[in-house]
N, C-alpha and C. Protein backbone atom coordinates (compact mmCIF):
# COMPACT_ATOMS: atom_id res chain seq x y z
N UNK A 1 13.32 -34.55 0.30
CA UNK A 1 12.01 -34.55 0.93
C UNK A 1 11.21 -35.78 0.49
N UNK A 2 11.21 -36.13 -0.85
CA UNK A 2 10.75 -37.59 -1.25
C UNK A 2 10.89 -38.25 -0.69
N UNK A 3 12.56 -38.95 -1.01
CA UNK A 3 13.34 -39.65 -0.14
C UNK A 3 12.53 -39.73 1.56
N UNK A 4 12.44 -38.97 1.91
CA UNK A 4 12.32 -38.83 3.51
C UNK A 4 10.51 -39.49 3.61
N UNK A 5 9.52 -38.85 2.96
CA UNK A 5 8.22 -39.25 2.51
C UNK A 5 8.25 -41.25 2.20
N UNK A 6 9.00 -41.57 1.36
CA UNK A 6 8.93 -42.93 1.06
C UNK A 6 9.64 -43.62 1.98
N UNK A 7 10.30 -43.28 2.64
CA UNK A 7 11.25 -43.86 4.03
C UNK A 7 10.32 -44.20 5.57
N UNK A 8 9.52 -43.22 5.39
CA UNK A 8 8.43 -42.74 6.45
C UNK A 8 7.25 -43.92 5.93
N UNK A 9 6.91 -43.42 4.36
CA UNK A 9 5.54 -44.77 4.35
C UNK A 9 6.29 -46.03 4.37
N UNK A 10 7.41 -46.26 3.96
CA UNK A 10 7.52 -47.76 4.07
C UNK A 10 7.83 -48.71 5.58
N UNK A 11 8.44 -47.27 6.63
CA UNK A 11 8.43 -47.95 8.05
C UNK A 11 6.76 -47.96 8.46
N UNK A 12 6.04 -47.28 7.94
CA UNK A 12 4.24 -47.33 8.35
C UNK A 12 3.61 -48.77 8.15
N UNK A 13 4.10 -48.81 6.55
CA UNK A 13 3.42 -50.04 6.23
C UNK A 13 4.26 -51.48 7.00
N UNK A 14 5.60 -51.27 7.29
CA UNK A 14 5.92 -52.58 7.97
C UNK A 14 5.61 -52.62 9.33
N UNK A 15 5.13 -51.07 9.97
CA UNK A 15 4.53 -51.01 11.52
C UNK A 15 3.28 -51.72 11.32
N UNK A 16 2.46 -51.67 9.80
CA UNK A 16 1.05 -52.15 10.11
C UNK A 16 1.50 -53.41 10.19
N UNK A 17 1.98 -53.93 8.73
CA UNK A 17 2.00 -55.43 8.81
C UNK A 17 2.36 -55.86 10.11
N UNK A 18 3.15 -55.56 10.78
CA UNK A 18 3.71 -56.43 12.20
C UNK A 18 2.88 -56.45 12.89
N UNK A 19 1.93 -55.12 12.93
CA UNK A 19 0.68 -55.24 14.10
C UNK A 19 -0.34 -55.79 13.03
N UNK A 20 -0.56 -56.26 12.43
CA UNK A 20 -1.52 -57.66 12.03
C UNK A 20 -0.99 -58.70 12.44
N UNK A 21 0.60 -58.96 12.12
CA UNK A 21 0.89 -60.20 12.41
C UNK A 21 0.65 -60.60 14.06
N UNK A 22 1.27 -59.39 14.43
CA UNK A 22 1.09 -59.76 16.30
C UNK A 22 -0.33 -60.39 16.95
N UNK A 23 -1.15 -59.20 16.30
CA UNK A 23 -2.64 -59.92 16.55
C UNK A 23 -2.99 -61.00 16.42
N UNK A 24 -2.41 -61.46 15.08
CA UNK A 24 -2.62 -62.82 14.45
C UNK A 24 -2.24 -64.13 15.61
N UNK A 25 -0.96 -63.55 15.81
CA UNK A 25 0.17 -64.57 16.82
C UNK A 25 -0.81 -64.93 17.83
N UNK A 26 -1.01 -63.29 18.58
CA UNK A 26 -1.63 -63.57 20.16
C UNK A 26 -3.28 -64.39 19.75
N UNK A 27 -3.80 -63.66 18.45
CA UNK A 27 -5.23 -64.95 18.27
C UNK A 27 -4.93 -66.13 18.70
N UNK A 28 -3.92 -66.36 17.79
CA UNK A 28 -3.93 -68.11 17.67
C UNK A 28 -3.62 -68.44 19.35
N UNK A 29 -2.37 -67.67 19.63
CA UNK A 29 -2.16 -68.00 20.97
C UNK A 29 -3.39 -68.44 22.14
N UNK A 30 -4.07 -67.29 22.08
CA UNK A 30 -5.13 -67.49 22.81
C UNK A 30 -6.27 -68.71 22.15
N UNK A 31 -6.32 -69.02 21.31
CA UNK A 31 -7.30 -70.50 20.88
C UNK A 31 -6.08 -71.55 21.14
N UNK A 32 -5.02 -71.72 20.96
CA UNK A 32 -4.68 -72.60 21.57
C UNK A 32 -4.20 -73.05 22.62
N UNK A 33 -4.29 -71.65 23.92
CA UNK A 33 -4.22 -71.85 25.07
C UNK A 33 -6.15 -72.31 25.49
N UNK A 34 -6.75 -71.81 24.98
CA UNK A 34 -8.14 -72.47 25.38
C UNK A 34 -8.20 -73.76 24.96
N UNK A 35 -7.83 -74.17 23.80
CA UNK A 35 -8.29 -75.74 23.26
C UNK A 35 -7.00 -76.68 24.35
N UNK A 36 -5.99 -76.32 24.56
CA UNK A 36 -5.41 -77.14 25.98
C UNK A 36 -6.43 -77.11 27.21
N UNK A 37 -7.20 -76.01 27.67
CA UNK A 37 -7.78 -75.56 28.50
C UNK A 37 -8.78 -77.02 28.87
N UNK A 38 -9.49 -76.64 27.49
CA UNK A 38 -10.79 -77.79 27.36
C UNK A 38 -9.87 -78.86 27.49
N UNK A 39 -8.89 -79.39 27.03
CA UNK A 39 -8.44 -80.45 26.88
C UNK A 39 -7.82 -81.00 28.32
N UNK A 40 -7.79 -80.64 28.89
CA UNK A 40 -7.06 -80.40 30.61
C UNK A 40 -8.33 -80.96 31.03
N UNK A 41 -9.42 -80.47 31.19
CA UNK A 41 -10.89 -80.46 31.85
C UNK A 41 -11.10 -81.83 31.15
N UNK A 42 -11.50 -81.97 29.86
CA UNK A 42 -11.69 -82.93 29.21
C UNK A 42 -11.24 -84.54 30.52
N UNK A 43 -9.84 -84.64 30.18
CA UNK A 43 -8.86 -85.29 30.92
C UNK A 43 -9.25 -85.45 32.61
N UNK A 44 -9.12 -84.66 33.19
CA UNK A 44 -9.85 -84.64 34.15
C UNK A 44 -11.45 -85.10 34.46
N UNK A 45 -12.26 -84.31 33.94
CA UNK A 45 -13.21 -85.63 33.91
C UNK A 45 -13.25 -87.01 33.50
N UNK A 46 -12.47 -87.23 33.09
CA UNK A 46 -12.37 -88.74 32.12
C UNK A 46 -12.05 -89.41 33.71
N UNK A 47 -10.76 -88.99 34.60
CA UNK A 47 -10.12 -89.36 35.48
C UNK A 47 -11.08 -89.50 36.26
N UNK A 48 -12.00 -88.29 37.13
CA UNK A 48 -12.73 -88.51 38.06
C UNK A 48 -14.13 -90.05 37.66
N UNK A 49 -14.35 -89.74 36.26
CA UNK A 49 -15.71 -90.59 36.28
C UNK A 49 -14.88 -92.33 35.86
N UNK A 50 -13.72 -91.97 36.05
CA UNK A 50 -12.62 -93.30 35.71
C UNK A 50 -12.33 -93.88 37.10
N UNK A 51 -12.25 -93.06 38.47
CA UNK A 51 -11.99 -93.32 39.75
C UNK A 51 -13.48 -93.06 40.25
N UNK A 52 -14.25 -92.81 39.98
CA UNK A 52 -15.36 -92.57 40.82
C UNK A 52 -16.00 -93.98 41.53
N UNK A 53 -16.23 -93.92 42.68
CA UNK A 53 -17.06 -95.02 42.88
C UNK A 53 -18.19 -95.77 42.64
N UNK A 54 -18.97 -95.38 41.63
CA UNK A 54 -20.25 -95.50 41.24
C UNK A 54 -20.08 -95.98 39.67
C-alpha cells in the first residue's frame, strides 16, 4: 500500500512539473510569436515609408 502511495505521488509531482513546464513552453511560445509579429509590421512599415512617394 506504501509502495502504491509513493508511486502515485511521484507520477503527481512529475504531472505537475510537466504542466509548469508546458505553460512555460507555450509562454515563451506565444512572446515569441508576438515579438516576430511586431517585427513583420516593423519591416513593413520601413518598406511602405521606403517606397512611398512622398
Amino acid at each position: 500500500m506504501l509502495m502504491l502511495n509513493i508511486l502515485l505521488n511521484n507520477s503527481l509531482t512529475s504531472d505537475r512539473k510537466r504542466i509548469k513546464l508546458q505553460k512555460k513552453l507555450s509562454s515563451v511560445a506565444l512572446t515569441t510569436a508576438f515579438s516576430l509579429q511586431n517585427l513583420l509590421r516593423i519591416i513593413l512599415i520601413l518598406l511602405l515609408l521606403y517606397f512611398s512617394p512622398f
